[in-house]
Protein backbone atom coordinates (compact mmCIF):
# COMPACT_ATOMS: atom_id res chain seq x y z
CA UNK A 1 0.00 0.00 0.00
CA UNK A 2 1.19 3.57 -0.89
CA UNK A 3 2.56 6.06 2.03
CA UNK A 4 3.39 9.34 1.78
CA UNK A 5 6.84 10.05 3.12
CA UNK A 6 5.83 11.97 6.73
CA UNK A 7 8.70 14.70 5.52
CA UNK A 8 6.41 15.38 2.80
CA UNK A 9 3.23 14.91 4.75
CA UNK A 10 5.21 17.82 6.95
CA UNK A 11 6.13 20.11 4.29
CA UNK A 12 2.72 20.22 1.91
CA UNK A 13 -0.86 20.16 1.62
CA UNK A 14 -2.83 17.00 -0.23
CA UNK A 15 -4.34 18.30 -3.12
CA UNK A 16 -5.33 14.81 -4.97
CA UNK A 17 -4.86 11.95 -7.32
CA UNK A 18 -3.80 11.77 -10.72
CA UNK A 19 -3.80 8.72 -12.37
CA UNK A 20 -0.44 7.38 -11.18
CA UNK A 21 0.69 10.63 -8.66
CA UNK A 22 -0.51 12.01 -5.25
CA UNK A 23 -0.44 16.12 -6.24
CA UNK A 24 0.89 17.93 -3.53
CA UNK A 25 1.05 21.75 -2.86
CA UNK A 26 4.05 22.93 -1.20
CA UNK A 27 3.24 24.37 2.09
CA UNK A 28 5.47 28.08 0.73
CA UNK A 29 3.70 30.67 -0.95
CA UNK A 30 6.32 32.43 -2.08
CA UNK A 31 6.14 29.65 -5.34
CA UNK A 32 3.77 28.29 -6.85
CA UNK A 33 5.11 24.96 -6.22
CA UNK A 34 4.11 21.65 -6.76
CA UNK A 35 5.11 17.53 -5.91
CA UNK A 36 3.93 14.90 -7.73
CA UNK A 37 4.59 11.38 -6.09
CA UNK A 38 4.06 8.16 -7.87
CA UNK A 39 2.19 5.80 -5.28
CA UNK A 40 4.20 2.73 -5.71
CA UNK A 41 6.03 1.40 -2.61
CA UNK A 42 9.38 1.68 -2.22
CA UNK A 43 10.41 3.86 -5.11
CA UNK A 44 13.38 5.93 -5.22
CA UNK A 45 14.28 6.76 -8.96
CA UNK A 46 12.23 7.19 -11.86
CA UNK A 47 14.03 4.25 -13.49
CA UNK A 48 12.35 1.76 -10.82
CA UNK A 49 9.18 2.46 -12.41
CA UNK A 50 7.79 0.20 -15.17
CA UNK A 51 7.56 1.55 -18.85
CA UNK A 52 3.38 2.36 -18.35
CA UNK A 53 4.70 4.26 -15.07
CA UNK A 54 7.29 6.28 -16.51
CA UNK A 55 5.37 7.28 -19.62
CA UNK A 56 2.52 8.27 -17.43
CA UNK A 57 4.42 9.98 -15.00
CA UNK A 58 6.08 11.83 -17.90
CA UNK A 59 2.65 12.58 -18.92
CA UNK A 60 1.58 14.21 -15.65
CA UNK A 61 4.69 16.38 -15.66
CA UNK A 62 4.51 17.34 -18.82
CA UNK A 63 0.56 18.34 -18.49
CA UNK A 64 0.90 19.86 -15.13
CA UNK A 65 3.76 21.97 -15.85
CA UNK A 66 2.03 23.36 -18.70
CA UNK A 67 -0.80 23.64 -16.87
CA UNK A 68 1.07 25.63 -14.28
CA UNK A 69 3.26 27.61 -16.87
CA UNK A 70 -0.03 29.09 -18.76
CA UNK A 71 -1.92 29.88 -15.48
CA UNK A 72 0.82 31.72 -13.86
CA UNK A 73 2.26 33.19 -16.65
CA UNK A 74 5.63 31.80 -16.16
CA UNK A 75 8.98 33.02 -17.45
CA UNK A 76 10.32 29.52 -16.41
CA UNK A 77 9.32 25.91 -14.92
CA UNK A 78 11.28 24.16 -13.28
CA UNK A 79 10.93 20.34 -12.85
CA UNK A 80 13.04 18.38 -11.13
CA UNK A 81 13.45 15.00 -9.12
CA UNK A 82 16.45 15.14 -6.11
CA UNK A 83 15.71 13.01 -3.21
CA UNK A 84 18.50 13.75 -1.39
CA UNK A 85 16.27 14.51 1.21
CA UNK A 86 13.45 12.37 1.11
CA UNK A 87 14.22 9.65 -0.63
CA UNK A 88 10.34 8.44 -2.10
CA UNK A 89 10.26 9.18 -5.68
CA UNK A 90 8.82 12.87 -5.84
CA UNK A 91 8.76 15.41 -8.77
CA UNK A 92 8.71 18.98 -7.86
CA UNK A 93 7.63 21.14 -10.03
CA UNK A 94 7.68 24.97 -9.64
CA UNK A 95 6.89 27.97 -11.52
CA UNK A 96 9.75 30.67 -11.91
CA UNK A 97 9.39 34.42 -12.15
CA UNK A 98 12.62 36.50 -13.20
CA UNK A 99 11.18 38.35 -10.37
CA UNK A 100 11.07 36.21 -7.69
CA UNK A 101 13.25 36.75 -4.49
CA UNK A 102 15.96 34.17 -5.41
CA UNK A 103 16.07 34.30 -9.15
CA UNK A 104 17.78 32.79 -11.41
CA UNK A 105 19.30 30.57 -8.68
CA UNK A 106 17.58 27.64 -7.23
CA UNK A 107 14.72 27.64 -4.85
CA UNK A 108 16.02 24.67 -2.67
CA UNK A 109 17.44 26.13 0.82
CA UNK A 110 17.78 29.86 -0.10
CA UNK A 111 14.47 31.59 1.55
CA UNK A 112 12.48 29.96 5.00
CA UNK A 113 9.39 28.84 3.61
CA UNK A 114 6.42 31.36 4.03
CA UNK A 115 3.26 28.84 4.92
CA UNK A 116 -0.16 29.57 3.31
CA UNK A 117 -2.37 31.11 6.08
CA UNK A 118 -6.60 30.86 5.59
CA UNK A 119 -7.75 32.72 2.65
CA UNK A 120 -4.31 32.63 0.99
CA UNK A 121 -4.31 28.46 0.92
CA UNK A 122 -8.17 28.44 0.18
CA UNK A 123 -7.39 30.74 -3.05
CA UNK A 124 -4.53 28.86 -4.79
CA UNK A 125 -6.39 25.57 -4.14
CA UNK A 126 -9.43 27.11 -5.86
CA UNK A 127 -6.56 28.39 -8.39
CA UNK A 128 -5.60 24.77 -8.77
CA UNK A 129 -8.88 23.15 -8.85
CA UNK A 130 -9.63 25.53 -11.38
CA UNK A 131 -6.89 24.95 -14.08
CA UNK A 132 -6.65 20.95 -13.19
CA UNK A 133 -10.52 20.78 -14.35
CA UNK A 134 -12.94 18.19 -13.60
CA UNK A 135 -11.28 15.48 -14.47
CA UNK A 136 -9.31 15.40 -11.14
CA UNK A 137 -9.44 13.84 -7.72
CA UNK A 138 -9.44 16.52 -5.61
CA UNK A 139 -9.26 15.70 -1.51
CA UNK A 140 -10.08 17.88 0.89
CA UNK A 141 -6.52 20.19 1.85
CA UNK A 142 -5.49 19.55 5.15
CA UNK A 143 -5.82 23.15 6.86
């Protein structure tokens, strides 16, 4: 049975299912930042995923980062898998802004995170819900 990683469980806010990924919302709104995880057990790199997984997985990165990129106007996405961290397969993605406070380096480590508080979490889930359309999963965001 799939389980989220508790780091991850820590650091974001459930969102819901795509066909193969749990869609999570980082818990910083200083990005618009999303994590995709794959619920197999006991995966740590995209490689351990069969062929359907992969493909499917590149699908949901592919559609959510454009997705992402045409809602928020974005001047870049970034998409990238690390796990040096948490080691469950997890694919962040995260829109860029020449603007924002740590461009053009990386987000990882530079800024505290700034949590969503009330109204500010309740509008870029109805953001979300939104662009992702009715043919998602949503789950109620833990508050």
């Amino acid at each position: 049975m799939f389980e989220l990683h508790p780091q991850l469980a820590q650091d974001c806010i459930a969102v819901g299912d795509l066909p193969l990924s749990r869609l999570l919302l980082m818990n910083d709104s200083q990005f618009p930042w999303l994590i995709l995880v794959p619920r197999r057990r006991e995966v740590t790199e995209l490689f351990e995923l069969s062929a359907a997984d992969q493909a499917q997985l590149q699908a949901e990165m592919s559609g959510l980062g454009q997705l992402l990129k045409d809602t928020f106007n974005a001047d870049k996405m970034n998409i990238a898998a690390l796990g040096n961290m948490v080691s469950q397969l997890h694919i962040h993605v995260v829109v860029r802004f020449r603007v924002d406070p740590v461009w053009p380096a990386p987000i990882w480590g530079k800024l505290p995170p700034v949590r969503y508080e009330g109204e500010a979490l309740e509008q870029r889930l109805a953001e979300l819900r939104a662009v992702l359309g009715k043919h998602f999963n949503f789950v109620e965001a833990d508050k």
